[in-house]
Protein backbone atom coordinates (compact mmCIF):
# COMPACT_ATOMS: atom_id res chain seq x y z
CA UNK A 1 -167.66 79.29 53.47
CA UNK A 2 -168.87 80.12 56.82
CA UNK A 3 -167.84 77.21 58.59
CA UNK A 4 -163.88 78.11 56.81
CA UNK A 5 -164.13 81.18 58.38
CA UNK A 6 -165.18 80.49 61.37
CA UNK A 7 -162.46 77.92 61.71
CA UNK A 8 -160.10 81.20 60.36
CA UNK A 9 -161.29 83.29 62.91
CA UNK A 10 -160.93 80.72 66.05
CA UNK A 11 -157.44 79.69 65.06
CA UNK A 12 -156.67 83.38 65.40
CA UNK A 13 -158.55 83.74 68.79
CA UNK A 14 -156.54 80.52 69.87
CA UNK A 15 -152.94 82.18 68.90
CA UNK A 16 -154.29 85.43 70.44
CA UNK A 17 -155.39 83.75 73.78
CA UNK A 18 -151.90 81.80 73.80
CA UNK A 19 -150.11 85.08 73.25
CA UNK A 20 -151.99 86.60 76.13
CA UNK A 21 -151.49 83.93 78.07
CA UNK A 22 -147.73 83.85 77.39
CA UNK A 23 -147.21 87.78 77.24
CA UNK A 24 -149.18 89.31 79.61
CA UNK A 25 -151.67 89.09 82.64
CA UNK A 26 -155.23 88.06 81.57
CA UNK A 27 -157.83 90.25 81.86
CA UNK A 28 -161.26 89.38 84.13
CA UNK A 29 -161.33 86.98 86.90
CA UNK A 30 -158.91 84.29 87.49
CA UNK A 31 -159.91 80.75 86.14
CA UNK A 32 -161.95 79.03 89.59
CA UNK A 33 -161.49 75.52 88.10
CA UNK A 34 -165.01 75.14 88.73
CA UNK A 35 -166.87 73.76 84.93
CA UNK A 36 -170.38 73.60 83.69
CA UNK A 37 -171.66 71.64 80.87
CA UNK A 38 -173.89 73.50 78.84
CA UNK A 39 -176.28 71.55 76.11
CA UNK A 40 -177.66 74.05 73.18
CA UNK A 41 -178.95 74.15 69.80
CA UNK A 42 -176.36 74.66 67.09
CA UNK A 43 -176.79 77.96 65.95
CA UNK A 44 -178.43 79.67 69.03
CA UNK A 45 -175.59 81.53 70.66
CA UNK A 46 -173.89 84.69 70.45
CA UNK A 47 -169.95 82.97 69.85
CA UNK A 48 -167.96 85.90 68.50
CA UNK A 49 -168.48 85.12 64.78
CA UNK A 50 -168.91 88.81 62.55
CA UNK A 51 -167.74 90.47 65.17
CA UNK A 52 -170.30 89.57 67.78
CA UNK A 53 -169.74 88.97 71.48
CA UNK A 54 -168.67 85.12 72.59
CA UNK A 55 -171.31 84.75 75.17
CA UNK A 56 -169.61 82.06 76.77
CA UNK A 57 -166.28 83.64 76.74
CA UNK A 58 -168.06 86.75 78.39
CA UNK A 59 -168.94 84.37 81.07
CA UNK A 60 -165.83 82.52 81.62
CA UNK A 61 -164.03 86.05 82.22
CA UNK A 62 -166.41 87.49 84.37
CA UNK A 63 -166.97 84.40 86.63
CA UNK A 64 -163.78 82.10 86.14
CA UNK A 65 -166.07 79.50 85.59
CA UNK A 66 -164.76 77.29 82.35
CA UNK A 67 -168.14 76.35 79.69
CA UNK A 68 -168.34 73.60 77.91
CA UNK A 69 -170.71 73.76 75.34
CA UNK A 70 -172.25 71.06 73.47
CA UNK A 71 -174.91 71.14 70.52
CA UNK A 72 -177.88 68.95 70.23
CA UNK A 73 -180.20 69.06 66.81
CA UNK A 74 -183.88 67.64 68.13
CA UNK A 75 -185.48 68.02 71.64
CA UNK A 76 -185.61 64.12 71.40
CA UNK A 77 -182.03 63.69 70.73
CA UNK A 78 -181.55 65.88 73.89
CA UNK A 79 -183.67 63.74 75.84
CA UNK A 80 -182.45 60.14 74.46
CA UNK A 81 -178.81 61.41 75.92
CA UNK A 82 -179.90 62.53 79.38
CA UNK A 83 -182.42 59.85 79.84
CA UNK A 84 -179.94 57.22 78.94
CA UNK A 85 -177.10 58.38 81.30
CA UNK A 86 -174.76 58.86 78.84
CA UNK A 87 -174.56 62.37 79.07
CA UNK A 88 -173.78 64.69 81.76
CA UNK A 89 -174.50 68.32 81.55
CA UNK A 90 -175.41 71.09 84.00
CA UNK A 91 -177.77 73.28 81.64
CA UNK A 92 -180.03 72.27 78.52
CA UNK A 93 -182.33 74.64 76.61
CA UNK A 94 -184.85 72.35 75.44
CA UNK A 95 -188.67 73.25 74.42
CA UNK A 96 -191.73 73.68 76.07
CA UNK A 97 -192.85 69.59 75.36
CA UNK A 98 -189.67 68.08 76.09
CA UNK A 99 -189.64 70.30 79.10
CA UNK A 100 -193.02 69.49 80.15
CA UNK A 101 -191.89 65.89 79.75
CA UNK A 102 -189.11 66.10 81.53
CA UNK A 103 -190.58 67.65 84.88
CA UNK A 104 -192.93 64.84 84.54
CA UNK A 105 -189.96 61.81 84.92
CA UNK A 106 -188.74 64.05 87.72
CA UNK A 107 -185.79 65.19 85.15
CA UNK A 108 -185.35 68.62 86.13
CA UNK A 109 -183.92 70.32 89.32
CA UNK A 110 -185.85 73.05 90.54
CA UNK A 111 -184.42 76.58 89.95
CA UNK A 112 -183.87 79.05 93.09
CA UNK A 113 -184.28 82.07 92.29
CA UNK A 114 -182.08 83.97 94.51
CA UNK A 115 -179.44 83.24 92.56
CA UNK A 116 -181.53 84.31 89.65
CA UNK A 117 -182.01 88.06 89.94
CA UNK A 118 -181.98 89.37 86.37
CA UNK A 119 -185.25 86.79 86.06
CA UNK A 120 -186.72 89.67 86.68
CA UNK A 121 -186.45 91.29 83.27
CA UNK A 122 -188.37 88.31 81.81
CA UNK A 123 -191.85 89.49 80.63
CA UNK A 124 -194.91 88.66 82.93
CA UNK A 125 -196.40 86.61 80.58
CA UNK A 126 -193.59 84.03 79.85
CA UNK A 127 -193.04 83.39 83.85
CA UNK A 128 -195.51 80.32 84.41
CA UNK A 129 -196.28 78.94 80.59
CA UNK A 130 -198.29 76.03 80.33
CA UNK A 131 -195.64 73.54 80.22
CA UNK A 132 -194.37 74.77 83.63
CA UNK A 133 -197.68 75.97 85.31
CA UNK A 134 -195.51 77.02 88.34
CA UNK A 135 -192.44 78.35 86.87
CA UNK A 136 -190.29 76.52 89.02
CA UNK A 137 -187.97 74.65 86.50
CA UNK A 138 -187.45 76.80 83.34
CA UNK A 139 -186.64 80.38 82.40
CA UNK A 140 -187.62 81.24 78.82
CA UNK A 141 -184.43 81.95 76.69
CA UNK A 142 -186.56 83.03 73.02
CA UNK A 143 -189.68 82.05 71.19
CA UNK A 144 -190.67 82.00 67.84
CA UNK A 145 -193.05 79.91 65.30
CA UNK A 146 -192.46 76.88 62.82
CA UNK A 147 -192.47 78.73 58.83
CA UNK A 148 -191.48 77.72 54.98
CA UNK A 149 -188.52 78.89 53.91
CA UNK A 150 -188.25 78.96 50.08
CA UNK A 151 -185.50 80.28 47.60
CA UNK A 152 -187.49 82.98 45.72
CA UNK A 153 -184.95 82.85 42.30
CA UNK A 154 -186.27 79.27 41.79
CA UNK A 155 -189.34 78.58 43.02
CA UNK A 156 -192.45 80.00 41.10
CA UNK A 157 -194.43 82.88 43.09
CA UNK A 158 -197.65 81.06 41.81
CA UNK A 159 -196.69 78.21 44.00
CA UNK A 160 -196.27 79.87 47.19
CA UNK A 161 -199.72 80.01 48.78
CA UNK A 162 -198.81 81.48 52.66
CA UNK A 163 -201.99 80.22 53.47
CA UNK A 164 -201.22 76.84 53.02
CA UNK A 165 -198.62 73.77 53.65
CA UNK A 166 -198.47 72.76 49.89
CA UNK A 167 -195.44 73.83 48.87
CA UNK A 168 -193.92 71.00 50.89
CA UNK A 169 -195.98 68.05 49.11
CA UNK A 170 -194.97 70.05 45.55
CA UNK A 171 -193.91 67.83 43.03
CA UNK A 172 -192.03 70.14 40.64
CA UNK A 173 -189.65 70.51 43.45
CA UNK A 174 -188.48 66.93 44.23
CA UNK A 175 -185.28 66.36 45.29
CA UNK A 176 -185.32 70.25 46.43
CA UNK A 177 -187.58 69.81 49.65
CA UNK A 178 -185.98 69.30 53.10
CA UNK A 179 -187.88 67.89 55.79
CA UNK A 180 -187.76 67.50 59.96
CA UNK A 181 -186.18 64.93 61.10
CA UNK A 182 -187.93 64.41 64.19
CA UNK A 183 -190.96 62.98 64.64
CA UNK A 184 -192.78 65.75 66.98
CA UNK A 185 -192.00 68.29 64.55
CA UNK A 186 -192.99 66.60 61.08
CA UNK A 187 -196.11 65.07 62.22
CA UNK A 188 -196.83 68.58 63.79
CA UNK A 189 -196.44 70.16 59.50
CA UNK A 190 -198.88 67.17 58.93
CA UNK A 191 -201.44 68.14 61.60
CA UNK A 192 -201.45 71.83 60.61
CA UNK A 193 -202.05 70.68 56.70
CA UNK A 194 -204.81 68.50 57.79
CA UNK A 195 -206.14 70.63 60.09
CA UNK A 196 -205.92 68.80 63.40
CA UNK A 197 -204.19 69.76 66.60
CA UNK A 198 -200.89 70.04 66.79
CA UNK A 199 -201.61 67.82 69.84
CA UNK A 200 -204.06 65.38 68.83
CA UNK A 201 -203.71 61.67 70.43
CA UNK A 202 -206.49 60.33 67.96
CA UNK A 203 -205.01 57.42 66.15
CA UNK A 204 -207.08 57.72 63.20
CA UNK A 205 -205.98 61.21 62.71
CA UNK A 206 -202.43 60.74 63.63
CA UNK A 207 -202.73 57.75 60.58
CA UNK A 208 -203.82 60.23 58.27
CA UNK A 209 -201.25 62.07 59.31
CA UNK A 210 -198.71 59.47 58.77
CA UNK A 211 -200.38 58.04 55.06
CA UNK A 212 -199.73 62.23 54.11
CA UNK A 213 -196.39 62.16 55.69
CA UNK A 214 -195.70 58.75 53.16
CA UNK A 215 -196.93 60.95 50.20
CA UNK A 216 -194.30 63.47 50.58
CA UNK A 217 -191.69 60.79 50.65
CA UNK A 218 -191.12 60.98 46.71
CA UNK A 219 -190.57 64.92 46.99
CA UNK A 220 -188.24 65.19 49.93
CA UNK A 221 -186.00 61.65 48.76
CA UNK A 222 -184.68 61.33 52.05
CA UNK A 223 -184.03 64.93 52.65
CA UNK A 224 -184.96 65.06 56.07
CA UNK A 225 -182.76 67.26 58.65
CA UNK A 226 -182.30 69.34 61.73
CA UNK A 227 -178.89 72.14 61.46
CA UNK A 228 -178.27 70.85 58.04
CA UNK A 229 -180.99 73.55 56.38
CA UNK A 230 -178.18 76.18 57.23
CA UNK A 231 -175.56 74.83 54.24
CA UNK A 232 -177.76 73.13 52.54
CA UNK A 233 -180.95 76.41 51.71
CA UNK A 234 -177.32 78.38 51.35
CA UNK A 235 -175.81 76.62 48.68
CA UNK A 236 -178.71 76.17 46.89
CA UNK A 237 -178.99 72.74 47.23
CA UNK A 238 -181.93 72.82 48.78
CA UNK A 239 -184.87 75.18 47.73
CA UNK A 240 -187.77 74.67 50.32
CA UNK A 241 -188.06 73.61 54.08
CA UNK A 242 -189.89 74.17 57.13
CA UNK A 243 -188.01 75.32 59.59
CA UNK A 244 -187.84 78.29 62.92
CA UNK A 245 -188.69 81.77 61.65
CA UNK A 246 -185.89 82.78 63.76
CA UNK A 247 -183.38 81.93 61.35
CA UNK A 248 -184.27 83.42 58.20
CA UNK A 249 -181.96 86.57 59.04
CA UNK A 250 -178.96 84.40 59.47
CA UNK A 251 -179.69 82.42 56.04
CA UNK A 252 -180.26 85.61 54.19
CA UNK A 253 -176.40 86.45 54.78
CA UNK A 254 -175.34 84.03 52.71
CA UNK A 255 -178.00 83.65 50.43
CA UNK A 256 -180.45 87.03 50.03
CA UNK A 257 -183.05 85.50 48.08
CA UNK A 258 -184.37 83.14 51.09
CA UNK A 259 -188.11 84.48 51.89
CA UNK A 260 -190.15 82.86 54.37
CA UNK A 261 -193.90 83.12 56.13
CA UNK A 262 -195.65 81.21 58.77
CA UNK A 263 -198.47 79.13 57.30
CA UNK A 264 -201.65 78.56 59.05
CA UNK A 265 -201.71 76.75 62.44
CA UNK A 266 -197.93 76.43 62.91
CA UNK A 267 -196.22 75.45 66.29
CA UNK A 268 -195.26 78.52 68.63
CA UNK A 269 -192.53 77.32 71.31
CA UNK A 270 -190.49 79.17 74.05
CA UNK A 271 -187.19 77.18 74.19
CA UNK A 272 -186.58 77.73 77.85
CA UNK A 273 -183.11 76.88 80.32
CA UNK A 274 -183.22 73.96 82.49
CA UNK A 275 -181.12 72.30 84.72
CA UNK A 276 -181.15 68.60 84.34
CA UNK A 277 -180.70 65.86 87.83
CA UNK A 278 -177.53 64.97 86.30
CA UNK A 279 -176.30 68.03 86.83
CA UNK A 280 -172.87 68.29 88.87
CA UNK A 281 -172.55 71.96 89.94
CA UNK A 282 -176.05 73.75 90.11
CA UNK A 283 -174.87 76.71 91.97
CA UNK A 284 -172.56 77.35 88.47
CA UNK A 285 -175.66 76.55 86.45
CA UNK A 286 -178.06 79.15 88.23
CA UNK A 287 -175.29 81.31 87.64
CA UNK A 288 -174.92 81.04 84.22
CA UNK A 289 -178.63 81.24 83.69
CA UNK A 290 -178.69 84.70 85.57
CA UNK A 291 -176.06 85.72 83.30
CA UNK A 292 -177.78 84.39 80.37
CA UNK A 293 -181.03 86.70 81.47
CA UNK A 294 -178.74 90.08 81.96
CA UNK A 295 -180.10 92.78 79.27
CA UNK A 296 -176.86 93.64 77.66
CA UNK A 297 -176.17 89.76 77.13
CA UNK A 298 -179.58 88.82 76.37
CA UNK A 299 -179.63 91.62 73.45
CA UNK A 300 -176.16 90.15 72.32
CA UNK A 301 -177.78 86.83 71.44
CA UNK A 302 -180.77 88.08 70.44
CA UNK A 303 -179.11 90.46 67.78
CA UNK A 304 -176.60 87.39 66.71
CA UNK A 305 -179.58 84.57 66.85
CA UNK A 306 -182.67 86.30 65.53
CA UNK A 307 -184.89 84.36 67.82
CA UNK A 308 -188.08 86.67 69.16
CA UNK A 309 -186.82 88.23 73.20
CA UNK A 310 -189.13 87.06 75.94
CA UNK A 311 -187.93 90.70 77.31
CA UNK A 312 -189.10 93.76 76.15
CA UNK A 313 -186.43 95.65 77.25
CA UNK A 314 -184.41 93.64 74.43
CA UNK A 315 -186.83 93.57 71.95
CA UNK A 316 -187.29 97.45 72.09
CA UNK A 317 -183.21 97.71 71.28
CA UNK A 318 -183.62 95.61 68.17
CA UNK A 319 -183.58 97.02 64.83
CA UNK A 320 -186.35 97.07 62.69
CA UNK A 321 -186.19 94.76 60.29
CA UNK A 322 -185.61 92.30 63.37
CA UNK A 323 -188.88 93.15 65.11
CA UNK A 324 -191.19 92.41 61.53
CA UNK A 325 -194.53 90.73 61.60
CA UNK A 326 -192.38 87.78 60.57
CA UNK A 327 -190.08 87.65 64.02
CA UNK A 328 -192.74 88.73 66.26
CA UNK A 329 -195.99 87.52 64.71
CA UNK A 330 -199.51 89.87 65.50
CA UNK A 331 -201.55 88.19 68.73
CA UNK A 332 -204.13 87.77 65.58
CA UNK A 333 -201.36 85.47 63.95
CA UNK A 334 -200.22 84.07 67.32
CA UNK A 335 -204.05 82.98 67.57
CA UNK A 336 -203.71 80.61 64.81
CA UNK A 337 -200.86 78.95 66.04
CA UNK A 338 -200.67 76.40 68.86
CA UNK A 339 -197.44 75.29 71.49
CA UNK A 340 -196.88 71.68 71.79
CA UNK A 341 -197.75 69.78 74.55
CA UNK A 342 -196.28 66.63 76.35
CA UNK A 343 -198.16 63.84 74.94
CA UNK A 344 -199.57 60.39 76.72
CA UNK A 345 -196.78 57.60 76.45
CA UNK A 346 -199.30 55.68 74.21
CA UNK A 347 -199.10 58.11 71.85
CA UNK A 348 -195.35 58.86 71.84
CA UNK A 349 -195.04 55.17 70.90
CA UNK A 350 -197.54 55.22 68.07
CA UNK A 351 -195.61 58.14 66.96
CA UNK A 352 -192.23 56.47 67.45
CA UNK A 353 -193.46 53.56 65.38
CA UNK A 354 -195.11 55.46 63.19
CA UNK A 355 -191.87 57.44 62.32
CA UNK A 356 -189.70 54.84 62.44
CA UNK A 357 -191.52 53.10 59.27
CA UNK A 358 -191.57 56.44 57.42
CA UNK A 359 -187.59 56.20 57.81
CA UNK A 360 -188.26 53.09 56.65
CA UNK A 361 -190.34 54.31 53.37
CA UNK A 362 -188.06 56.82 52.52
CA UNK A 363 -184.33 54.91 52.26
């Protein structure tokens, strides 16, 4: 139903904009013919849906600049596109990994900052993460943690341990469990049941990982997904999956009786904005970013998205139910939890093999 509408809604903004067009001078600056390519997750934009702002409208009409905006559903499918050559794009808003990765195979442009002024509203202690020591290729865009959704009318309280990864491997549900589909992300669920780092490169362990991975084959039957959790946990097709706390508020609107918690050693990540070596107008790019990091826009898609603010002055704007425990977990919770890091290339291809038979196991 939300898709209908939103296909409602942007025939109506297309007659409108033809109208204007046709009828009378537009309003904000006057089209440059200068383009980016921008290269998102579905989902994770303000876009003028329920009467929110259209981010990259807003941009457009300030700056003349024309977006194009493409959606990606894993990091790796991100990377597998840019790495290839087959894609072009000026800005991508991968996470910390892939980023890490990235700089590595000399993938990213360095970012001036003087044409990055609002970075300055970014918190202090998301400037130089981990996976960019010296903050010279990414600026965060939102964080958040890996948690179980569930839909509490049909799945049994007595079930739902929030200490504890089991309700993915439970039986009673099969057929009803959704899974990642990419292997960083499903091996990480594996690694926090079993109780190894989220970045172990220890065969042995990654094995186990992989033999529990094969044991929830019979319970997800193929289930596994990226975007798809959105129609699928809504319509009720689906009763369980791991997925970004982040997005619990939007699946609530259509369908109130989706709960969720963060189990015990779950991924944190800070998706950050990039600009790749392919890109073809990085002046644009930098531009966009800045405009991305302004307060009032930042707050506009961080109200539509739900993702946690790497900017206080957003986050102290938000309403409450927005700033929970669940959204912006307790440093004690955050202390459980553990980012993702870039990974030797041996053990990327153990993984890739590894995940390539479980596809295999579960057609």
């Amino acid at each position: 139903m939300k898709k209908i509408v939103s296909l409602v809604i942007s025939a109506a903004m297309l007659l409108s904009a033809l109208c204007v067009t046709g009828c009378a001078k537009d309003e904000g600056v006057p089209m440059t013919g200068e383009e980016i390519y921008v290269y998102n997750w579905g989902e994770y934009i303000s876009n003028g849906d329920d009467g929110s702002l259209d981010t990259n409208k807003q941009f457009e009409k300030e700056t003349g600049i024309k977006v194009h905006y493409l959606n990606f559903s894993s990091n790796e499918e991100m990377y597998a596109k840019i790495k290839s050559g087959s894609m072009t794009v000026d800005v991508i808003i991968p996470s910390d990994y892939m980023i890490s990765q990235m700089i590595r195979e000399n993938m990213l442009e360095k970012l001036d900052f003087n044409n990055i002024p609002n970075f300055e509203n970014i918190d202090e202690k998301f400037r130089k993460p981990a996976f960019d020591p010296t903050g010279e290729y990414s600026v965060p865009y939102t964080w958040g943690c890996t948690a179980i959704f569930y839909d509490s009318r049909y799945v049994d309280a007595a079930d739902v341990d929030e200490n504890s990864w089991d309700l993915l491997w439970n039986e009673k549900y099969a057929g009803k469990v959704l899974m990642f589909n990419n292997q960083r992300d499903a091996f990480g669920v594996a690694e926090a049941k079993l109780g190894y780092s989220l970045n172990s490169e220890n065969q042995e362990e990654l094995e186990a990982c992989y033999q529990e991975l094969v044991k929830q084959v019979p319970v997800v039957k193929g289930g596994y997904y990226g975007d798809e959790i959105f129609d699928k946990m809504e319509s009720g097709e689906a009763l369980i999956a791991p997925y970004y706390n982040g997005d619990l508020l939007m699946l609530q609107e259509s369908n109130e009786y989706i709960k969720g918690y963060i189990p015990p050693h779950a991924n944190t990540f800070i998706d950050s904005m990039c600009i790749p070596t392919c890109c073809q107008n990085k002046s644009a790019a930098e531009k966009y970013i800045d405009f991305m990091c302004r307060e009032d826009i930042a707050l506009a898609n961080t109200e539509y998205i739900g993702y946690a603010s790497p900017m206080s002055c957003v986050v102290e704007q938000l309403d409450e139910e927005a700033t929970g425990a669940f959204f912006y977990p307790s440093d004690e919770k955050l202390a459980e939890c553990e980012v993702f890091y870039v990974l030797s290339d041996e053990t990327n291809a153990f993984l890739s093999q590894k995940w390539e038979d479980l596809m295999n196991q579960s057609k």
